[in-house]
C-alpha atoms as a PDB file:
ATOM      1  CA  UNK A   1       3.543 -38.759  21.614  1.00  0.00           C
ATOM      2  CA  UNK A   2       6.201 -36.057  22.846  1.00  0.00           C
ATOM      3  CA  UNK A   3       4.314 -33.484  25.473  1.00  0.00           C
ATOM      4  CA  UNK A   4       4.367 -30.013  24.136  1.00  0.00           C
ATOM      5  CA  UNK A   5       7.320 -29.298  27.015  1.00  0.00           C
ATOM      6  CA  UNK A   6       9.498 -31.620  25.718  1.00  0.00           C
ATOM      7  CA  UNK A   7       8.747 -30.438  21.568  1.00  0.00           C
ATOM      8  CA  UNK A   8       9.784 -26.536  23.135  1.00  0.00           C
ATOM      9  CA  UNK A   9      12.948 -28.157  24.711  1.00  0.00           C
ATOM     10  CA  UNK A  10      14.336 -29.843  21.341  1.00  0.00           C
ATOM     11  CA  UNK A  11      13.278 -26.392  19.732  1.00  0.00           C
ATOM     12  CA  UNK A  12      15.256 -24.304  21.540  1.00  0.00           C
ATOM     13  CA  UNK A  13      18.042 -26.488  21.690  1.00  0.00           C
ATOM     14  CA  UNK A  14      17.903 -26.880  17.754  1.00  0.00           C
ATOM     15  CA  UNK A  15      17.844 -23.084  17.466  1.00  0.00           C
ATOM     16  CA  UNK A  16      20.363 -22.133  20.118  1.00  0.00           C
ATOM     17  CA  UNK A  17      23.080 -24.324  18.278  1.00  0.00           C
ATOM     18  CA  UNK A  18      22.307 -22.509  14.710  1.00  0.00           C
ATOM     19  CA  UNK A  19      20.420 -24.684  13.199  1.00  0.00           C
ATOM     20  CA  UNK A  20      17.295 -23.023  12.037  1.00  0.00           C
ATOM     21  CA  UNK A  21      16.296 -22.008   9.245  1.00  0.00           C
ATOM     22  CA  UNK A  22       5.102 -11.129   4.414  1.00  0.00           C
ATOM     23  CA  UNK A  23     -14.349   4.731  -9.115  1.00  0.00           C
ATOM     24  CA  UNK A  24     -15.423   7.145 -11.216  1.00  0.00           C
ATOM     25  CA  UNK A  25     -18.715   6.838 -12.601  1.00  0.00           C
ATOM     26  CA  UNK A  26     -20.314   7.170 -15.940  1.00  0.00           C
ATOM     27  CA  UNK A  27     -23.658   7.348 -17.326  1.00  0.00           C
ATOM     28  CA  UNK A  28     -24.689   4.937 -20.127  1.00  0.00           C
ATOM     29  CA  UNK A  29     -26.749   5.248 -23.349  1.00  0.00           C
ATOM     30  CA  UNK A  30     -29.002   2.617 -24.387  1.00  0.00           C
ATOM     31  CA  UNK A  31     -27.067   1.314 -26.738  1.00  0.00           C
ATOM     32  CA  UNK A  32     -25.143   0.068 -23.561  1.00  0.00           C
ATOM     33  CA  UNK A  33     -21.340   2.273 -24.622  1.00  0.00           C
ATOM     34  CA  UNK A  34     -20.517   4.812 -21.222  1.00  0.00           C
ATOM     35  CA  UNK A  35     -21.028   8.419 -22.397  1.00  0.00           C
ATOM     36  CA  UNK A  36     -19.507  11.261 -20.644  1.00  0.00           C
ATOM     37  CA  UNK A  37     -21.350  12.847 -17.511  1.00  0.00           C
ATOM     38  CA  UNK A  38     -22.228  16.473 -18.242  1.00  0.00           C
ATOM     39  CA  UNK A  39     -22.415  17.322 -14.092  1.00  0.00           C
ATOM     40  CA  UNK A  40     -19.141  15.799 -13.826  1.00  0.00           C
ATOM     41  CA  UNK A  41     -15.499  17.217 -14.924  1.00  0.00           C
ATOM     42  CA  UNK A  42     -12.020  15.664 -14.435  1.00  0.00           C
ATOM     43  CA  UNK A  43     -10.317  16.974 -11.699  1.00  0.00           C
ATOM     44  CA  UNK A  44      -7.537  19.269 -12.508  1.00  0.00           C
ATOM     45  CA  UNK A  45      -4.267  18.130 -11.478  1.00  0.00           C
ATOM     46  CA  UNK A  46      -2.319  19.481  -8.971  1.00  0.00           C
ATOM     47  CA  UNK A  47       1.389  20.628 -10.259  1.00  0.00           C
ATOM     48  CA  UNK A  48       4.170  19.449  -8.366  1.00  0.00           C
ATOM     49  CA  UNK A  49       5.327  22.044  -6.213  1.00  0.00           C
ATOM     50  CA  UNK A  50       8.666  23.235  -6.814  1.00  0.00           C
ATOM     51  CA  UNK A  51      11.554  22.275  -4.924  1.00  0.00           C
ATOM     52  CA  UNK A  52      13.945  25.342  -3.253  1.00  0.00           C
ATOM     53  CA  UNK A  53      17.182  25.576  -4.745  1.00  0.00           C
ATOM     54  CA  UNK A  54      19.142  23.814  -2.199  1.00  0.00           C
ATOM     55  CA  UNK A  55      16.485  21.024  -1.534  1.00  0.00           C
ATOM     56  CA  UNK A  56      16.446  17.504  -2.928  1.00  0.00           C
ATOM     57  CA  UNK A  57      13.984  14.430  -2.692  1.00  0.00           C
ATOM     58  CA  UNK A  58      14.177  10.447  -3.029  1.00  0.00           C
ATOM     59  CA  UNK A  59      11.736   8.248  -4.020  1.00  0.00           C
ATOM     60  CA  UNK A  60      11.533   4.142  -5.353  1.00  0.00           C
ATOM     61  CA  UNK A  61       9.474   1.357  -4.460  1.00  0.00           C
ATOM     62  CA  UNK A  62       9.155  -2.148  -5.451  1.00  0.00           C
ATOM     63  CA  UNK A  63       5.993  -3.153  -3.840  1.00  0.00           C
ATOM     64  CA  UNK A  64       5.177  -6.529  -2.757  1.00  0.00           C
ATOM     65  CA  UNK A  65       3.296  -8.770  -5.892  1.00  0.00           C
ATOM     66  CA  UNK A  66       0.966 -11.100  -5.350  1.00  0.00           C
ATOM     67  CA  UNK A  67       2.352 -14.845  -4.623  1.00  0.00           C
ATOM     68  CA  UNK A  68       1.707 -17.760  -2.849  1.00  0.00           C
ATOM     69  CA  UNK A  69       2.414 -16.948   0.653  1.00  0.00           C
ATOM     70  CA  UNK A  70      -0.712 -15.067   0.397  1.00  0.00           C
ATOM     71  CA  UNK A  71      -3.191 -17.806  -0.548  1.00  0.00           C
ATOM     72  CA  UNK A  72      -6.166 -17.991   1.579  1.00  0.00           C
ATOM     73  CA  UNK A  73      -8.934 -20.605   2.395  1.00  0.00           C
ATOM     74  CA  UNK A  74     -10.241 -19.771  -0.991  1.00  0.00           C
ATOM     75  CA  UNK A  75      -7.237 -21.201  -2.933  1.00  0.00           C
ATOM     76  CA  UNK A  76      -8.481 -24.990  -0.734  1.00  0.00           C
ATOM     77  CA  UNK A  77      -7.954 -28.314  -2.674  1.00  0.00           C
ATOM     78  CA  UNK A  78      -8.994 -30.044   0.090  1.00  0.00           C
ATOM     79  CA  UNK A  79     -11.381 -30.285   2.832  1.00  0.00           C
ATOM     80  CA  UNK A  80      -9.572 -29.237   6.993  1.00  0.00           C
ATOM     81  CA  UNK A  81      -9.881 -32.059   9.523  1.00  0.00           C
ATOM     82  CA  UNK A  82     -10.558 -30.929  12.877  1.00  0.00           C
ATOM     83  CA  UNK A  83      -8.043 -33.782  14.062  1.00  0.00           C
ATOM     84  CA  UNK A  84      -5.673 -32.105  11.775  1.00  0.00           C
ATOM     85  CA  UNK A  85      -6.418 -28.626  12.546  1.00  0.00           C
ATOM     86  CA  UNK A  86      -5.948 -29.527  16.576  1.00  0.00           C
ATOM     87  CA  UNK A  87      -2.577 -30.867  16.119  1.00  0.00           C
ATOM     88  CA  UNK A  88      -1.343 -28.273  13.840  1.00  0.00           C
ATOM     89  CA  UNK A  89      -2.580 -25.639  15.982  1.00  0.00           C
ATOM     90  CA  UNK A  90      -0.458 -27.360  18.348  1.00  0.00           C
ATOM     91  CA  UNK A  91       2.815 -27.414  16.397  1.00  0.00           C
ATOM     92  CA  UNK A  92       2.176 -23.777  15.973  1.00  0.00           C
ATOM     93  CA  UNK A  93       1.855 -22.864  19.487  1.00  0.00           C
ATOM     94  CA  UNK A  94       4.781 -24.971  21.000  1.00  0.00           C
ATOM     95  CA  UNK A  95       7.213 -23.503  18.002  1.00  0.00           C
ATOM     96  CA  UNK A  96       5.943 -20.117  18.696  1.00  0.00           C
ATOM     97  CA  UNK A  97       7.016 -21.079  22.587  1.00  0.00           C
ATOM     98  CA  UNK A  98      10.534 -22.370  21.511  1.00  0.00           C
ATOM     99  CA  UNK A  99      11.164 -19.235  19.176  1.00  0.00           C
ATOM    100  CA  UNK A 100      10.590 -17.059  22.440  1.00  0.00           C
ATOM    101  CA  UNK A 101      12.891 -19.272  24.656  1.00  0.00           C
ATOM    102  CA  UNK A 102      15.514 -19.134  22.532  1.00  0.00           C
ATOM    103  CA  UNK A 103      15.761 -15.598  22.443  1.00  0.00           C
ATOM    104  CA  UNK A 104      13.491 -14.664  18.901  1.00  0.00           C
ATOM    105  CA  UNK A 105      10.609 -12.700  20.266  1.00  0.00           C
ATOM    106  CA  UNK A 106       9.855 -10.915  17.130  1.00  0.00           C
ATOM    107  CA  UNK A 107       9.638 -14.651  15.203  1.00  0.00           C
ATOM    108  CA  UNK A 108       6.859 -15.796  17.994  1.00  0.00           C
ATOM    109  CA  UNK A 109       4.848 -12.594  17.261  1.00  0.00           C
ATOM    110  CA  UNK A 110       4.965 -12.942  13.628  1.00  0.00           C
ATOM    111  CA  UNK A 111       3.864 -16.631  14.028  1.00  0.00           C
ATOM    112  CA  UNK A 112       1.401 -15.929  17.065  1.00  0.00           C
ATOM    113  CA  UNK A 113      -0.273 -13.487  14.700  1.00  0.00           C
ATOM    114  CA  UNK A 114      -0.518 -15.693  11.841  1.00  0.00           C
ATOM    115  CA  UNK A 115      -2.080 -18.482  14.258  1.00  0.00           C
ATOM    116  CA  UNK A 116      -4.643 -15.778  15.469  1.00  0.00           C
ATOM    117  CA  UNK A 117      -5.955 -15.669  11.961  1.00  0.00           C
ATOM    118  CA  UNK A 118      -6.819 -11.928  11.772  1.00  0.00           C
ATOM    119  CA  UNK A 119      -5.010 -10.739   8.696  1.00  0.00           C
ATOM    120  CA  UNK A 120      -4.002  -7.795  10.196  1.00  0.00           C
ATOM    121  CA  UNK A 121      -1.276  -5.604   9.210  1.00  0.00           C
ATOM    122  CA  UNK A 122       2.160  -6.039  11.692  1.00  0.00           C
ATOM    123  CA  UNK A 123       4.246  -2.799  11.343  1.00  0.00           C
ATOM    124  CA  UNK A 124       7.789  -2.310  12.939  1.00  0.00           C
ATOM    125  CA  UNK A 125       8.436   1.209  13.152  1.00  0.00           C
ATOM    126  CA  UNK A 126      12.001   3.171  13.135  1.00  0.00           C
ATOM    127  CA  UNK A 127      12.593   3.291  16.930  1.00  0.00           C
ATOM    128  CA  UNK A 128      11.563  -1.017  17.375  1.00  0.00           C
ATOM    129  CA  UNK A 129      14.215  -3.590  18.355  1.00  0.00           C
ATOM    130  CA  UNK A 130      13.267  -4.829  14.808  1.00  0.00           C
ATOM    131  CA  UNK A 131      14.157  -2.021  12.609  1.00  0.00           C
ATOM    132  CA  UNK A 132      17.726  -1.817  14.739  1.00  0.00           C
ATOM    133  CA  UNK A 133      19.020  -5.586  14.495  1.00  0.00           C
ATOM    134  CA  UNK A 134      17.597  -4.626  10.531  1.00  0.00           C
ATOM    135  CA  UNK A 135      20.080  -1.528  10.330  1.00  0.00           C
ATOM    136  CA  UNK A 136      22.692  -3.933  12.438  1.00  0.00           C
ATOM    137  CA  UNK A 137      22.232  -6.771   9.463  1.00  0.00           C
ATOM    138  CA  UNK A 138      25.064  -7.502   7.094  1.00  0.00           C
ATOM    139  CA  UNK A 139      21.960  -7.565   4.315  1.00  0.00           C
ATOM    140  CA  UNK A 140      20.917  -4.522   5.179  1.00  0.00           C
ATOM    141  CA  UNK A 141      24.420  -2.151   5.383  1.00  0.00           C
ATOM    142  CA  UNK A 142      25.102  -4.039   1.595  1.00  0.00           C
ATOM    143  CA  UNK A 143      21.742  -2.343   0.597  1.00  0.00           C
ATOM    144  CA  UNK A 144      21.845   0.902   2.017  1.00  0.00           C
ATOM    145  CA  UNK A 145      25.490   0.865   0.703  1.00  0.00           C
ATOM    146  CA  UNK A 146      24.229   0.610  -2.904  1.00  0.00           C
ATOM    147  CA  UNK A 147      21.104   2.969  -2.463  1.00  0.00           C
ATOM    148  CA  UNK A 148      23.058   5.536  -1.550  1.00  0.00           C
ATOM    149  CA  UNK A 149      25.532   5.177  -4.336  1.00  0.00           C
ATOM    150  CA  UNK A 150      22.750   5.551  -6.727  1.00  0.00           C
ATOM    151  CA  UNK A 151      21.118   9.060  -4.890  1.00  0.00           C
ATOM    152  CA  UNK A 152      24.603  10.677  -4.620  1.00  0.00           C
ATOM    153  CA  UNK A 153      25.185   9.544  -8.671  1.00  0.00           C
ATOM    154  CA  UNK A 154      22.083  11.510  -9.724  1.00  0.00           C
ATOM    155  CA  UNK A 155      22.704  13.999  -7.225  1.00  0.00           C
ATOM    156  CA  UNK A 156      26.067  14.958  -8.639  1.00  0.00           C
ATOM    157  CA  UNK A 157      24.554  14.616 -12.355  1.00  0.00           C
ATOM    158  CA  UNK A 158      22.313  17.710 -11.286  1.00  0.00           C
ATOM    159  CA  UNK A 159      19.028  15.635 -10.294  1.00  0.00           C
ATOM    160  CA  UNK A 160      17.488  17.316  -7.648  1.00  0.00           C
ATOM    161  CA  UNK A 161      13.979  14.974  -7.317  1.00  0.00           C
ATOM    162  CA  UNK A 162      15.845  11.395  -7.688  1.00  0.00           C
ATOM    163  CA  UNK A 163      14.031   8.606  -8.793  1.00  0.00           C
ATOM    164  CA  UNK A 164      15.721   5.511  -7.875  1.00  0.00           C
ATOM    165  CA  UNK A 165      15.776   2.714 -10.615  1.00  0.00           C
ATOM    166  CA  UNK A 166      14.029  -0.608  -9.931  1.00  0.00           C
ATOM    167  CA  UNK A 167      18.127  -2.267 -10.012  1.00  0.00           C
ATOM    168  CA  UNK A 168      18.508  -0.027  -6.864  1.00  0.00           C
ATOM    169  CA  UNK A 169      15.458  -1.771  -4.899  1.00  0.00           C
ATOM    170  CA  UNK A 170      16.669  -5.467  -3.954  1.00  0.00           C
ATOM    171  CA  UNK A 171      14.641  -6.662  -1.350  1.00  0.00           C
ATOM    172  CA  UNK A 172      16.475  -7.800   1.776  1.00  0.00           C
ATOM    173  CA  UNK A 173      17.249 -11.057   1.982  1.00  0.00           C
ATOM    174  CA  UNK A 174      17.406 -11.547   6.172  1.00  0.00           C
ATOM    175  CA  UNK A 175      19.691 -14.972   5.613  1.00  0.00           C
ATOM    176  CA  UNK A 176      22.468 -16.582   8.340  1.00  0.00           C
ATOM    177  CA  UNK A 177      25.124 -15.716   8.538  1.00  0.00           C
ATOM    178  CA  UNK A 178      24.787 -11.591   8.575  1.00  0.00           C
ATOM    179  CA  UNK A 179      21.179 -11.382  10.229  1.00  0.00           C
ATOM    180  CA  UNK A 180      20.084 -12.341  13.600  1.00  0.00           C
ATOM    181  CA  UNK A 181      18.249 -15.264  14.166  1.00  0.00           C
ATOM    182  CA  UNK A 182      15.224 -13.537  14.844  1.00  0.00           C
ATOM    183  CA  UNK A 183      15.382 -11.716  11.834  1.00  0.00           C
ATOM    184  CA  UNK A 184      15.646 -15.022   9.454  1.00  0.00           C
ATOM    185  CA  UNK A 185      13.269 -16.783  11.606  1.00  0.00           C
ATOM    186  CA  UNK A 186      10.537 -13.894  11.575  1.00  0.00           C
ATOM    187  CA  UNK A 187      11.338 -12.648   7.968  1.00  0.00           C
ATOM    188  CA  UNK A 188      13.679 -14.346   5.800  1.00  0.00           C
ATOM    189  CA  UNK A 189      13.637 -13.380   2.283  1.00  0.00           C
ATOM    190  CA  UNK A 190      11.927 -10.481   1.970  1.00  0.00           C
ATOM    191  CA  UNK A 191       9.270  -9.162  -0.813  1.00  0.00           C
ATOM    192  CA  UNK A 192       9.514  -5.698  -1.079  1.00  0.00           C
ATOM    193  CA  UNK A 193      11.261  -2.290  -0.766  1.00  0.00           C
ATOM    194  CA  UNK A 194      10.295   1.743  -0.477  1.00  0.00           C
ATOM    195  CA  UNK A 195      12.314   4.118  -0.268  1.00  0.00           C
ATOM    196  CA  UNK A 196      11.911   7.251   0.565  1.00  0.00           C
ATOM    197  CA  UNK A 197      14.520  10.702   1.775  1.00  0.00           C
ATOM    198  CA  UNK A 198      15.062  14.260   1.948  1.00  0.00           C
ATOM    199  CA  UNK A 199      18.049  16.650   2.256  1.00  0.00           C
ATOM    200  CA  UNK A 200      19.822  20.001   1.650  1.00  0.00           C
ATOM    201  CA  UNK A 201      22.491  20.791  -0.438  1.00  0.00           C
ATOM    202  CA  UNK A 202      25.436  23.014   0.337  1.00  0.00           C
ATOM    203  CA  UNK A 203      28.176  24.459  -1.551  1.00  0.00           C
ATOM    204  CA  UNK A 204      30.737  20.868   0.385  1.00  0.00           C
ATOM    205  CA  UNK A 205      28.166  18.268   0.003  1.00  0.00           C
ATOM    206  CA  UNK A 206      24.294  16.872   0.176  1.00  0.00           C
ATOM    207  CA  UNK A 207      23.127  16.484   3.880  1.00  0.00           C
ATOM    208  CA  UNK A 208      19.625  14.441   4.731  1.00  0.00           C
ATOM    209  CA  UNK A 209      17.674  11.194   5.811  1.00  0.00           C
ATOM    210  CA  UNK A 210      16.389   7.996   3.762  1.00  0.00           C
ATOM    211  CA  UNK A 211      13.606   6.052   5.267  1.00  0.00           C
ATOM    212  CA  UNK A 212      13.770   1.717   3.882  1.00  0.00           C
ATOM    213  CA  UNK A 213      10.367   0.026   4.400  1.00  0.00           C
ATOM    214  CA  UNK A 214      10.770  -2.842   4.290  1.00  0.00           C
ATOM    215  CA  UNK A 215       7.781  -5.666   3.177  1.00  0.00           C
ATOM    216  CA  UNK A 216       6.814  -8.538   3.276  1.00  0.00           C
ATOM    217  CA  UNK A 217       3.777 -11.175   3.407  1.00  0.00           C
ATOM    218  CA  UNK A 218       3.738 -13.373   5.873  1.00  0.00           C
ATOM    219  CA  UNK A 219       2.846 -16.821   4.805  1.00  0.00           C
ATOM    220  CA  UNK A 220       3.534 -20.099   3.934  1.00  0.00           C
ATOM    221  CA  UNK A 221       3.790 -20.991   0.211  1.00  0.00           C
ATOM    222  CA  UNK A 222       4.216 -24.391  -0.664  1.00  0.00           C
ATOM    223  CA  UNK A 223       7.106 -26.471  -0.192  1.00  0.00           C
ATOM    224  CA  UNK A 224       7.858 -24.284   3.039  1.00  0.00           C
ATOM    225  CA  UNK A 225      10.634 -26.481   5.134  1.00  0.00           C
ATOM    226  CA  UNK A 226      11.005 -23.725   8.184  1.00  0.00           C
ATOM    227  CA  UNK A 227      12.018 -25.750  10.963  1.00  0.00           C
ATOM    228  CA  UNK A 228      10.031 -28.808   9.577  1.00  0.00           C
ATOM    229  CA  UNK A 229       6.725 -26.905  10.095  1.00  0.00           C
ATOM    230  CA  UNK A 230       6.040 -25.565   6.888  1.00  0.00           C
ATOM    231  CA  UNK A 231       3.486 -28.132   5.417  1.00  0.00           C
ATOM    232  CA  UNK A 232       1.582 -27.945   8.705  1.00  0.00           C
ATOM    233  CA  UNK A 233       1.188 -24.123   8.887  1.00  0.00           C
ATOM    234  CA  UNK A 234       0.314 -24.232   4.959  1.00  0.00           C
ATOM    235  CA  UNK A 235      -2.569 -26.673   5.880  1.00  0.00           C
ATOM    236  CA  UNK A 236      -3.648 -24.053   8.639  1.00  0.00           C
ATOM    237  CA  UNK A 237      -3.421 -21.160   6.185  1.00  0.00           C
ATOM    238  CA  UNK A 238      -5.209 -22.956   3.504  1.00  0.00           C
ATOM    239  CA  UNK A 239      -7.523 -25.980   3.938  1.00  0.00           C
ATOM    240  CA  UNK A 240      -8.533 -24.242   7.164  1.00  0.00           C
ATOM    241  CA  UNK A 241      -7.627 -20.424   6.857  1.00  0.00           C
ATOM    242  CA  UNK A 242      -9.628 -17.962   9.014  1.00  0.00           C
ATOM    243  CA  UNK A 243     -11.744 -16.799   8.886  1.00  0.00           C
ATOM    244  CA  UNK A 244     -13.589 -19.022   7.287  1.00  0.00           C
ATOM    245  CA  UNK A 245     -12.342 -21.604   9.888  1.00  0.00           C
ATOM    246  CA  UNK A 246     -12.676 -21.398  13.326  1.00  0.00           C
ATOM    247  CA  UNK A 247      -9.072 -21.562  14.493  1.00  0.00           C
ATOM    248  CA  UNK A 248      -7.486 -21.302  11.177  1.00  0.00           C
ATOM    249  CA  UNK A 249      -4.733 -19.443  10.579  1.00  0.00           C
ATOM    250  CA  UNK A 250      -4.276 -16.138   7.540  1.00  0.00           C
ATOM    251  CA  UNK A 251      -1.464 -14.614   6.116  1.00  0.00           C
ATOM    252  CA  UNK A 252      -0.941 -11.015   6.920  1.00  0.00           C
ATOM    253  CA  UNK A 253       1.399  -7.941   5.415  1.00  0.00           C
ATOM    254  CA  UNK A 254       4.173  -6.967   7.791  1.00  0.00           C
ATOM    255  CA  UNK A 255       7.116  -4.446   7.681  1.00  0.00           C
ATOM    256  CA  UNK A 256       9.848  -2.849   9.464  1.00  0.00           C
ATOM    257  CA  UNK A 257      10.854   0.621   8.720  1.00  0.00           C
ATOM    258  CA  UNK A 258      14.231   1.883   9.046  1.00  0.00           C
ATOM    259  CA  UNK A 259      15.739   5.638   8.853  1.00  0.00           C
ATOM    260  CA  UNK A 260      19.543   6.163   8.374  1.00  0.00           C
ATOM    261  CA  UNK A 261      21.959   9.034   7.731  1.00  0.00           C
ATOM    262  CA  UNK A 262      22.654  10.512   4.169  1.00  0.00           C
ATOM    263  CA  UNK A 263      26.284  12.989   4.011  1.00  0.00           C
ATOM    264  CA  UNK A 264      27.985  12.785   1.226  1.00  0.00           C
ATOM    265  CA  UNK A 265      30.685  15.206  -0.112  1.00  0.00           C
ATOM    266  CA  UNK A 266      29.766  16.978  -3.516  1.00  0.00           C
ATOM    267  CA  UNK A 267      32.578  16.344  -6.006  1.00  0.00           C
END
């Protein structure tokens, strides 16, 4: 059996020479049907407040669906073995040691989390080494390329709240070559998109930010071949997930926000 220094050393070495692949209540009648509650009213609704003449606003999002990555200890065919569970724990820990060695930080913290079983919530904000090899990514320019094509259409058609279509949202696809490595290692494909942005208007053009979140669930569906350790971080997630496990691992939601420049001319 190879000691754990030895499994880090082929990592690395396999990574470094490219070849690696997250209600309102009602009273009833006795009859049993809901009736309406006298004390109660429905709340009024608050108009949309009007935007100044020279304003405009963005807004899409393609939020993440559920899928397979996210399956939990409740989703278990099969019983976890603590042999098993020890030596994938293992695999987990000396991968998560290779990613950092050869230079993917962000990949070992995504994968350290998931061992750690909490579920938690990892957010990269605007400002994070994250979000700028995101902006940096080939995957990412192609997107904001086309997003922006769509806001400055319905801007110049006289749409001054712009909704973007659901065509506009792909999510980012973080795939070699184009993205770093720890972007594909840490994220890969991608699962969902919001968008969000503000600006002015002028009499020469349409001046203002958009703001990309990018999400994501962080899990391992099945039939998961990353770096050969796919089938043994499914088996954590699953037959032993956390926290119903001691030691088990859980999926988690994760995102990385990004927040680029909008100028565009008017005609």
């Amino acid at each position: 059996m190879r000691s754990p220094r030895k499994i880090i050393l082929i990592l690395t070495s396999a990574l470094l020479a490219g070849g690696c692949s997250g209600g309102h209540s009602a009273t009833h009648s006795a009859a049993g049907h809901p009736t309406a509650d006298p004390s109660r009213s429905a709340p009024a609704r608050t108009p949309r407040p009007r935007l100044p003449a020279n304003r405009f606003t963005v807004a899409g999002n393609d939020p993440v669906q559920p899928n397979s990555s996210q399956d939990t200890r409740a989703q278990a065919t099969g019983t976890c073995r603590p042999r098993m569970l020890h030596s994938d724990q293992t695999l987990g820990d000396t991968t998560a040691a290779g990613f950092t060695l050869a230079g993917a930080p962000v990949a070992a913290q995504l994968l350290g989390h998931f061992l750690a079983g909490t579920g938690t919530p990892v957010r990269f904000g605007p400002r994070s080494r994250t979000a700028r090899q995101a902006l940096a990514s080939r995957p990412f320019r192609a997107l904001n390329h086309e997003v922006q094509a769509a806001v400055v259409a319905q801007l110049r058609a006289g749409h001054r709240r712009v909704r973007l279509p659901g065509s506009a949202l792909t999510p980012v696809l973080f795939a070699s070559p184009g993205s770093s490595q720890d972007l594909y290692l840490g994220f890969r494909g991608t699962q969902g998109l919001d968008v969000t942005g503000a600006g002015t208007i002028t009499r020469r053009g349409y001046a203002g930010t958009l703001t990309y979140v990018i999400t994501d669930s962080y899990g391992f569906p099945p039939q998961d071949q990353l770096l050969g350790i796919g089938t043994a971080m499914r088996y954590l997630q699953v037959n032993c997930g956390s926290p119903q496990t001691r030691g088990g691992a859980r999926w988690f939601p994760d995102a990385i926000t990004v927040t680029v420049p909008f100028r565009h001319p008017r005609g």
